[in-house]
C-alpha atoms as a PDB file:
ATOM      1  CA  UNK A   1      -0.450  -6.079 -14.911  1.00  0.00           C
ATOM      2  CA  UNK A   2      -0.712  -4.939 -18.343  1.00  0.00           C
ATOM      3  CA  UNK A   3       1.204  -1.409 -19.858  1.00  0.00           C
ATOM      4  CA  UNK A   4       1.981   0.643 -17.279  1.00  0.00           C
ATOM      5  CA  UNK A   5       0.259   3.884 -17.817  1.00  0.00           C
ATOM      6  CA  UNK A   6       0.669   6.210 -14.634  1.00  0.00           C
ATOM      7  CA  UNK A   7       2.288   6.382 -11.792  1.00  0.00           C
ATOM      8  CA  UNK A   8       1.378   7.648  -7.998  1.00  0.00           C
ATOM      9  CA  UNK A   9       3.948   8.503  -5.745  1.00  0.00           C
ATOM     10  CA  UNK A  10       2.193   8.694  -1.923  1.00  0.00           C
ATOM     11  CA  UNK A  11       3.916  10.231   1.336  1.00  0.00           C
ATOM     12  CA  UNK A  12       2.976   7.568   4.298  1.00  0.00           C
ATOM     13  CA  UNK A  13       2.834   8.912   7.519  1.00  0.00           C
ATOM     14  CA  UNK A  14      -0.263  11.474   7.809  1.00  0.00           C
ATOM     15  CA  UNK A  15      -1.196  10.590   3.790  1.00  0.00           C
ATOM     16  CA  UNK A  16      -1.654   7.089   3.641  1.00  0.00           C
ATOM     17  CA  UNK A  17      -1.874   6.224   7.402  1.00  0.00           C
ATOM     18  CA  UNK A  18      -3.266   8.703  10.025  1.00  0.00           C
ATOM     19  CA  UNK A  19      -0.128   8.767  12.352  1.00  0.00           C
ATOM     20  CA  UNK A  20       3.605  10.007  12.298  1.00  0.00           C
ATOM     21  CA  UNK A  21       5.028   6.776  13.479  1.00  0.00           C
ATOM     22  CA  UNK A  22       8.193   9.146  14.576  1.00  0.00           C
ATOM     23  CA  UNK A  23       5.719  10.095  17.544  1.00  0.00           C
ATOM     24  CA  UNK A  24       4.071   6.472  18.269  1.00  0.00           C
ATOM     25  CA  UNK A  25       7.977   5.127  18.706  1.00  0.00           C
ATOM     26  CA  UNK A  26       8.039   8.734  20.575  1.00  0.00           C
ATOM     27  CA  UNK A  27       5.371   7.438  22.868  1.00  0.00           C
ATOM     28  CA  UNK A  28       7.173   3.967  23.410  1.00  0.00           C
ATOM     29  CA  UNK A  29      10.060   6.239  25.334  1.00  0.00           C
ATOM     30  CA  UNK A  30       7.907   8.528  26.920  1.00  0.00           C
ATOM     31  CA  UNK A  31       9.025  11.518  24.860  1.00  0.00           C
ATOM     32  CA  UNK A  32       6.156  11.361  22.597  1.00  0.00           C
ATOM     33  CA  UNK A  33       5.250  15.541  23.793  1.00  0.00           C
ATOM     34  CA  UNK A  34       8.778  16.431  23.033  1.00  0.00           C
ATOM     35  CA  UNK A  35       8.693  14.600  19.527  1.00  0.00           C
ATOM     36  CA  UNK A  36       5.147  15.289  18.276  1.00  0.00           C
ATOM     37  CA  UNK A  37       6.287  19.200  18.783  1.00  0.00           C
ATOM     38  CA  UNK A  38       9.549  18.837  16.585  1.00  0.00           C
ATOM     39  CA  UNK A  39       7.533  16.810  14.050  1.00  0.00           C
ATOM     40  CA  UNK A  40       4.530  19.342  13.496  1.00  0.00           C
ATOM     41  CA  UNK A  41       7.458  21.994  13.097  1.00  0.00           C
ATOM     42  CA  UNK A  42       9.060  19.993  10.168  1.00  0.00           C
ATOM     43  CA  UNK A  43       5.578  19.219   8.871  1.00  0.00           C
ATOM     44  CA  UNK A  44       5.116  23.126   9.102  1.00  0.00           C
ATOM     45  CA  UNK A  45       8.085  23.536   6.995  1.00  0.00           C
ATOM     46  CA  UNK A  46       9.530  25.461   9.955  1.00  0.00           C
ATOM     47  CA  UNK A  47      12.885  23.565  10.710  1.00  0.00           C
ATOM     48  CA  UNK A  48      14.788  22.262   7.982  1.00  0.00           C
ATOM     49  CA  UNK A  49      13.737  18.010   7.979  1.00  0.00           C
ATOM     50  CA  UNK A  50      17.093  16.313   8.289  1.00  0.00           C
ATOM     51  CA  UNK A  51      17.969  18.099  11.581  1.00  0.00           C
ATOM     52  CA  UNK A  52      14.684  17.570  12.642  1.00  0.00           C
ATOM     53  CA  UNK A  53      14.388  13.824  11.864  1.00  0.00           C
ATOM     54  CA  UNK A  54      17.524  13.540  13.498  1.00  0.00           C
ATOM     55  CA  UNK A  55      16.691  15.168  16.595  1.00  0.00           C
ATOM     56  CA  UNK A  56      13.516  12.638  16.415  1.00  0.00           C
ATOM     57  CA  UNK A  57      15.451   9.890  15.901  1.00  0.00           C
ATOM     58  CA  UNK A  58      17.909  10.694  18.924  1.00  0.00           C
ATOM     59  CA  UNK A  59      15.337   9.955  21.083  1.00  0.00           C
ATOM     60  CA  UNK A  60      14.827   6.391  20.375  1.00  0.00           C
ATOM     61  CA  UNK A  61      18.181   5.102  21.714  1.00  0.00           C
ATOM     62  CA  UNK A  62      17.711   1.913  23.477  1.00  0.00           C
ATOM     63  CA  UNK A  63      14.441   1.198  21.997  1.00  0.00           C
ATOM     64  CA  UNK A  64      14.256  -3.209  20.684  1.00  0.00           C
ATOM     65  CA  UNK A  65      13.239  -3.333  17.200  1.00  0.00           C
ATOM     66  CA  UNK A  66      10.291  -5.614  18.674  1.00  0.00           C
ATOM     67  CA  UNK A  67       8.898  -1.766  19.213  1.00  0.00           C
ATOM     68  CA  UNK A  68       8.061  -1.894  15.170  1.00  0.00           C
ATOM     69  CA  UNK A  69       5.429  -5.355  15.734  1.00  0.00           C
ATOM     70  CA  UNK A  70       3.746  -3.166  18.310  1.00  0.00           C
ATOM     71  CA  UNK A  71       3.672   0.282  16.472  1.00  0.00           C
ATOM     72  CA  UNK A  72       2.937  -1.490  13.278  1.00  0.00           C
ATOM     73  CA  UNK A  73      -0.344  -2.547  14.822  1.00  0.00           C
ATOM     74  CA  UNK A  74      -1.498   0.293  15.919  1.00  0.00           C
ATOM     75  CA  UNK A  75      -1.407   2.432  13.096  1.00  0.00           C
ATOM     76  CA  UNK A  76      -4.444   2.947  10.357  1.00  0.00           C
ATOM     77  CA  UNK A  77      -5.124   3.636   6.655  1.00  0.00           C
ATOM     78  CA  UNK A  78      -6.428   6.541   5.748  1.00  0.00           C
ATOM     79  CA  UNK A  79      -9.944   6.172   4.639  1.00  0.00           C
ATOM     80  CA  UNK A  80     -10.505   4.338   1.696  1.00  0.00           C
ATOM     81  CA  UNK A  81      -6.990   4.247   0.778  1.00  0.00           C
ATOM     82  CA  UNK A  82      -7.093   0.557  -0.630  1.00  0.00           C
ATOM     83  CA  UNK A  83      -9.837   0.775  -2.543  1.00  0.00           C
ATOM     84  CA  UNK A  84      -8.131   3.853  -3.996  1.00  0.00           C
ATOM     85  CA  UNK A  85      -4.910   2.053  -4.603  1.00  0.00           C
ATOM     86  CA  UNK A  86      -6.463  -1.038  -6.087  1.00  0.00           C
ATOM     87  CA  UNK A  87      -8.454   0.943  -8.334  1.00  0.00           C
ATOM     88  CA  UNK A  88      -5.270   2.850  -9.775  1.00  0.00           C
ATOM     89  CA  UNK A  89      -3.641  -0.517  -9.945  1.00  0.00           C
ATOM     90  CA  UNK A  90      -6.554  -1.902 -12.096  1.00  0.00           C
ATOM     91  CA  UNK A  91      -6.238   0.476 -14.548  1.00  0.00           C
ATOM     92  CA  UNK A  92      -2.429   0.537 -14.813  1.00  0.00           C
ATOM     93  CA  UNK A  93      -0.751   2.996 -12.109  1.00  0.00           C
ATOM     94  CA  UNK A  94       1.826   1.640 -10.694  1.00  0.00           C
ATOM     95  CA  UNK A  95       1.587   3.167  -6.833  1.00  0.00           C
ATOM     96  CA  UNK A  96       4.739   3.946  -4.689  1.00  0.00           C
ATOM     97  CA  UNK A  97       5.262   4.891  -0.967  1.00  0.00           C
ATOM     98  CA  UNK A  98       8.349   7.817  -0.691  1.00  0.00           C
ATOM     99  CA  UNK A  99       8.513   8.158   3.175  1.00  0.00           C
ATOM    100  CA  UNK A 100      10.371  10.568   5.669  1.00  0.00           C
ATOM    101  CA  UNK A 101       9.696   7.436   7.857  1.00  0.00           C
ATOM    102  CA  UNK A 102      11.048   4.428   8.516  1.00  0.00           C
ATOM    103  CA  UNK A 103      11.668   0.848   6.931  1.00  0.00           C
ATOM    104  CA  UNK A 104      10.646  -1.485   9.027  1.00  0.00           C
ATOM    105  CA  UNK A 105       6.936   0.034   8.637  1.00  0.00           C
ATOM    106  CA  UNK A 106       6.963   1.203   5.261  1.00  0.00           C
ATOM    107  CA  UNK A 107       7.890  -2.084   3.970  1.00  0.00           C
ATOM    108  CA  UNK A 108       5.001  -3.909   5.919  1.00  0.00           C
ATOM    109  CA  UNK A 109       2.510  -1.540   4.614  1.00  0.00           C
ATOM    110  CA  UNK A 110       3.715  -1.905   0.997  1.00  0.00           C
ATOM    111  CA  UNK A 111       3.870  -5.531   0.974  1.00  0.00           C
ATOM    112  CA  UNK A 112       0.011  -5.533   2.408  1.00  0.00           C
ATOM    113  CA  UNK A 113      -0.954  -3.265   0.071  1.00  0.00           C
ATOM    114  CA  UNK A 114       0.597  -5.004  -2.860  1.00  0.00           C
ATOM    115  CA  UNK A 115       3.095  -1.837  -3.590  1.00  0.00           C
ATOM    116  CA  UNK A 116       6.636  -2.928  -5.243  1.00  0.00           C
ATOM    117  CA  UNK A 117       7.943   1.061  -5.200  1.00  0.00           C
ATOM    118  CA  UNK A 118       8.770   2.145  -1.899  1.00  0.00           C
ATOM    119  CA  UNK A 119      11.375   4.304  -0.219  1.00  0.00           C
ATOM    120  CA  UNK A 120      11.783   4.977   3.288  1.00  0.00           C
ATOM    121  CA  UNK A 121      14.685   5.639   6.168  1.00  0.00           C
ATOM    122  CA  UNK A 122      16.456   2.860   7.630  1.00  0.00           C
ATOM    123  CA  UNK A 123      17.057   3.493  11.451  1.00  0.00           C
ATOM    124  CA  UNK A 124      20.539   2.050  12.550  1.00  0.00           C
ATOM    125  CA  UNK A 125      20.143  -1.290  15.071  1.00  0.00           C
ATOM    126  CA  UNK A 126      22.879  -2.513  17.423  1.00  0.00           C
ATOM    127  CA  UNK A 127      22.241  -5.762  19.322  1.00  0.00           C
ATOM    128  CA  UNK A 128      18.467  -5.859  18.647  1.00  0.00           C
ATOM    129  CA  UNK A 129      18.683  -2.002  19.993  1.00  0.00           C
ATOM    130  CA  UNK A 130      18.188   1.072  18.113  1.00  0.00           C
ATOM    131  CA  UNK A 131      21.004   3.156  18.232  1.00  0.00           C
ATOM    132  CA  UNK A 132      19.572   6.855  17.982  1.00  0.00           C
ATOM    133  CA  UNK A 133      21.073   7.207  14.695  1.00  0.00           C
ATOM    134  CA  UNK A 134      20.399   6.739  11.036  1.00  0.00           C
ATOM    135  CA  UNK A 135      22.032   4.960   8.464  1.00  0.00           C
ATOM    136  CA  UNK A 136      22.329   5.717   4.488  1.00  0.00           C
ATOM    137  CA  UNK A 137      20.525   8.778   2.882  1.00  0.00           C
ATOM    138  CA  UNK A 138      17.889  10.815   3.942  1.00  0.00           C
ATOM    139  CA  UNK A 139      14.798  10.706   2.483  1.00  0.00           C
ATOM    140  CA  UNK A 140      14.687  14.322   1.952  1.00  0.00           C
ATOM    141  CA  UNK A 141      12.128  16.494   0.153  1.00  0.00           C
ATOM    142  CA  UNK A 142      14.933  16.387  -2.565  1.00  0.00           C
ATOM    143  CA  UNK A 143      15.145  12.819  -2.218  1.00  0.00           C
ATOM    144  CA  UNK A 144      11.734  12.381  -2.398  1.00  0.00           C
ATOM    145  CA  UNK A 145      11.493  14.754  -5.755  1.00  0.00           C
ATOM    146  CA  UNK A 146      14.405  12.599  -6.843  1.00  0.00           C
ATOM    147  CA  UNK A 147      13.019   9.218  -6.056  1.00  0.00           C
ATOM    148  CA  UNK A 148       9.532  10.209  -8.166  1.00  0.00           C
ATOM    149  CA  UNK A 149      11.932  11.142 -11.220  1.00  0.00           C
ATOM    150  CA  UNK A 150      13.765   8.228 -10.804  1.00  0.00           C
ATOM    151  CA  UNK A 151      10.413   5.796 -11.092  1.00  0.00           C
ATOM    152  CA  UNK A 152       8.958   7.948 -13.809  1.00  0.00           C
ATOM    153  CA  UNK A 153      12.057   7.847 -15.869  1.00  0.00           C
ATOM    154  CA  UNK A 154      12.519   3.730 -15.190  1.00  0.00           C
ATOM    155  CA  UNK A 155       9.088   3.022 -16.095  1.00  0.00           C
ATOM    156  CA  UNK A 156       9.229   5.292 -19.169  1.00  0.00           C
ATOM    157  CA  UNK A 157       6.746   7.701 -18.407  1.00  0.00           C
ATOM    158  CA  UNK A 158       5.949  11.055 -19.308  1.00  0.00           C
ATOM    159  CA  UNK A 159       5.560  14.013 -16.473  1.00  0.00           C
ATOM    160  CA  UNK A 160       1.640  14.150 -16.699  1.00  0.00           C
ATOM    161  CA  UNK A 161       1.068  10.572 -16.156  1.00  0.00           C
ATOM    162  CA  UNK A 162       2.605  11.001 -13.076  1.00  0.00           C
ATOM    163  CA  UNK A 163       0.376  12.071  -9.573  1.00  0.00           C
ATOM    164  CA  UNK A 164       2.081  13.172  -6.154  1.00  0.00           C
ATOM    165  CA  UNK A 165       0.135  12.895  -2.696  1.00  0.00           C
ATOM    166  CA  UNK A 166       1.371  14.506   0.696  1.00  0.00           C
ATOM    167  CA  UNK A 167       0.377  16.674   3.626  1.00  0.00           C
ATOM    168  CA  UNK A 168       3.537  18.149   4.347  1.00  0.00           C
ATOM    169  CA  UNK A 169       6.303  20.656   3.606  1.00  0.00           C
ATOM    170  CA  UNK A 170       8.362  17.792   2.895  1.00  0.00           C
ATOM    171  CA  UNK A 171       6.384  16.720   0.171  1.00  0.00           C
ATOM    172  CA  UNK A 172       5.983  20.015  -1.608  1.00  0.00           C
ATOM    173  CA  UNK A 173       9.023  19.769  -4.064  1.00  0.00           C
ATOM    174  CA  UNK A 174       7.832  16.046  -4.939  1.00  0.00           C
ATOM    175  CA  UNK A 175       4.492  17.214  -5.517  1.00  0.00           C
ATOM    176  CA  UNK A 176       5.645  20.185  -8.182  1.00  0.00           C
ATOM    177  CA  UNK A 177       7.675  17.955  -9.560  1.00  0.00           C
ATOM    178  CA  UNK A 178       4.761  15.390 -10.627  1.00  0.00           C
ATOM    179  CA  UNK A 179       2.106  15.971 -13.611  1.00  0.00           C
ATOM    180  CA  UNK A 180      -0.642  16.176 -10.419  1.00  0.00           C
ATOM    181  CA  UNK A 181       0.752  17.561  -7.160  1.00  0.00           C
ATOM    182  CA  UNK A 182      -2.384  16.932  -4.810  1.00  0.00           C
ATOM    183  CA  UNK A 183      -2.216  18.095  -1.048  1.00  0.00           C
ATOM    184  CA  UNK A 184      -4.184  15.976   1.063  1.00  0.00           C
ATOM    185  CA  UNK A 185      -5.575  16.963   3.994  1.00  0.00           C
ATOM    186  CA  UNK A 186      -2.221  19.386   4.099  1.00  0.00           C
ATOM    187  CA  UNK A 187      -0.684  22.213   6.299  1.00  0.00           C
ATOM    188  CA  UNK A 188      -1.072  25.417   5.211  1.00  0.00           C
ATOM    189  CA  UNK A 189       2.757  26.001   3.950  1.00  0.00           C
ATOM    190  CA  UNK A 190       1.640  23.188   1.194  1.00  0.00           C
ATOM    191  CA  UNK A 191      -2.129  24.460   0.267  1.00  0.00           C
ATOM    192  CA  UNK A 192      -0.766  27.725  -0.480  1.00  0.00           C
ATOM    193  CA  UNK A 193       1.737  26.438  -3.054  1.00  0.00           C
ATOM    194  CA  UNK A 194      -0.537  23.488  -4.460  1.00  0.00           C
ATOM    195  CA  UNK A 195      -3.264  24.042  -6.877  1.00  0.00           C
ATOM    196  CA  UNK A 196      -5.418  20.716  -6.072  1.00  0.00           C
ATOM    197  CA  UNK A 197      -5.994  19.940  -2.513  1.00  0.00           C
ATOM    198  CA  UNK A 198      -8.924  17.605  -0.969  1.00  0.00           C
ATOM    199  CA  UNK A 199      -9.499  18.458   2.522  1.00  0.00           C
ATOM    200  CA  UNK A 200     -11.752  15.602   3.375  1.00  0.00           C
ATOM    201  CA  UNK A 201      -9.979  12.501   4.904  1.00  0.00           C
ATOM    202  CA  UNK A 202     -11.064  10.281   2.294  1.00  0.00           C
ATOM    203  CA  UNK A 203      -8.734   8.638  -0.855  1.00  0.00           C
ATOM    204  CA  UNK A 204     -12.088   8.434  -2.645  1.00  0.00           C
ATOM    205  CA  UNK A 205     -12.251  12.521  -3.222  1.00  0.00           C
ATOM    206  CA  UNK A 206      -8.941  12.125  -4.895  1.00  0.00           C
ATOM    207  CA  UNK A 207     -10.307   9.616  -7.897  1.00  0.00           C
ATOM    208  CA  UNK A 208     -11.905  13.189  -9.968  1.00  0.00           C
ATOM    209  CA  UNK A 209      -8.700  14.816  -9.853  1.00  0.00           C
ATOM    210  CA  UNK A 210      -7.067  12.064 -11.657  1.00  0.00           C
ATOM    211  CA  UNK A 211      -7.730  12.652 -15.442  1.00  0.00           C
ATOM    212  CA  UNK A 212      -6.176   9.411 -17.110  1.00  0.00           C
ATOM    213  CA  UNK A 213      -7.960   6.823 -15.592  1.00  0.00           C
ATOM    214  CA  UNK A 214     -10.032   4.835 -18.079  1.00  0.00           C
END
């Protein structure tokens, strides 16, 4: 690629895919219910996210990491995302995936998509097991506001070349913190703090916002 001249930060699960692969891991334990309700409270911005991710994660003790081959299949883009992606790549935005989700699935997606930038959690694994636990930091909302600086400032960019996509309270200090905060097919708690929102499933609608592609 040529000069860099943007950069797009993208939340993962409900942005880029249409799942919370939290609740498809949920549904491998048969606690999917009791998982999907804790995760639309987070997403809601009604529990704090760490204590709810690690109430999540709890549930998947005992799960094999085989689980990730399955649940990786059985996810799907969002529509259009690709094309969107590869256009923003074309004309020099680097794309990056911050997710409150997990490793073993962000990094699959990134490689397919050709994405070098990602951040995600990494679950802890015992004996081909998951544990229940997590291990190293938290991809936080401040992490995720961090982890946007962080790029930005690396690839020597100023604030209003940078873009922010999410859907959910999580996202909301990453997407103030970027140039273009755009809430995409959000909760509420985000569309009332975000100026730009497109409420159509489709990465396409998100191309006008974006005023520095040539």
């Amino acid at each position: 690629m040529s000069q860099v001249k943007g950069l797009c930060v993208m939340d993962v699960d409900g942005t880029l895919i249409l799942e919370e692969v939290i609740d498809l891991l949920g549904r491998e334990v048969g606690c999917e219910e009791e998982i999907a309700q804790v995760t639309s409270q987070a997403m809601r911005g009604e529990i704090e996210f760490e204590t709810s991710l690690r109430k999540r994660v709890s549930f998947l003790e005992g799960l094999p990491i085989s689980v990730f081959d399955k649940v990786f299949d059985s996810i799907h883009l969002s529509p259009n995302v690709q094309e969107f992606i590869s256009i923003l790549q074309k004309n020099g935005i680097l794309v990056g995936l911050v997710s409150g989700g997990f490793i073993p699935i962000v990094e699959r997606l990134a490689k397919s998509l050709g994405i070098a930038y990602f951040s995600a959690n990494q679950l802890e694994v015992k004996d081909g097991l998951l544990t229940g636990k997590l291990v190293g930091a938290i991809i936080s909302p401040e992490v995720k506001q961090a982890t946007l600086e962080q790029w930005r400032k690396e690839l020597k960019l100023s604030k209003k070349r940078t873009i922010a996509i999410g859907d959910g309270a999580n996202d909301l200090l990453m997407l103030k913190s970027a140039g273009l905060g755009i809430a995409f097919c959000a909760k509420e708690v985000l569309k009332k703090e975000i100026q730009h929102h497109v409420d159509k499933r489709d990465f396409l609608e998100v191309l006008p916002l974006i005023n520095f592609l040539e």
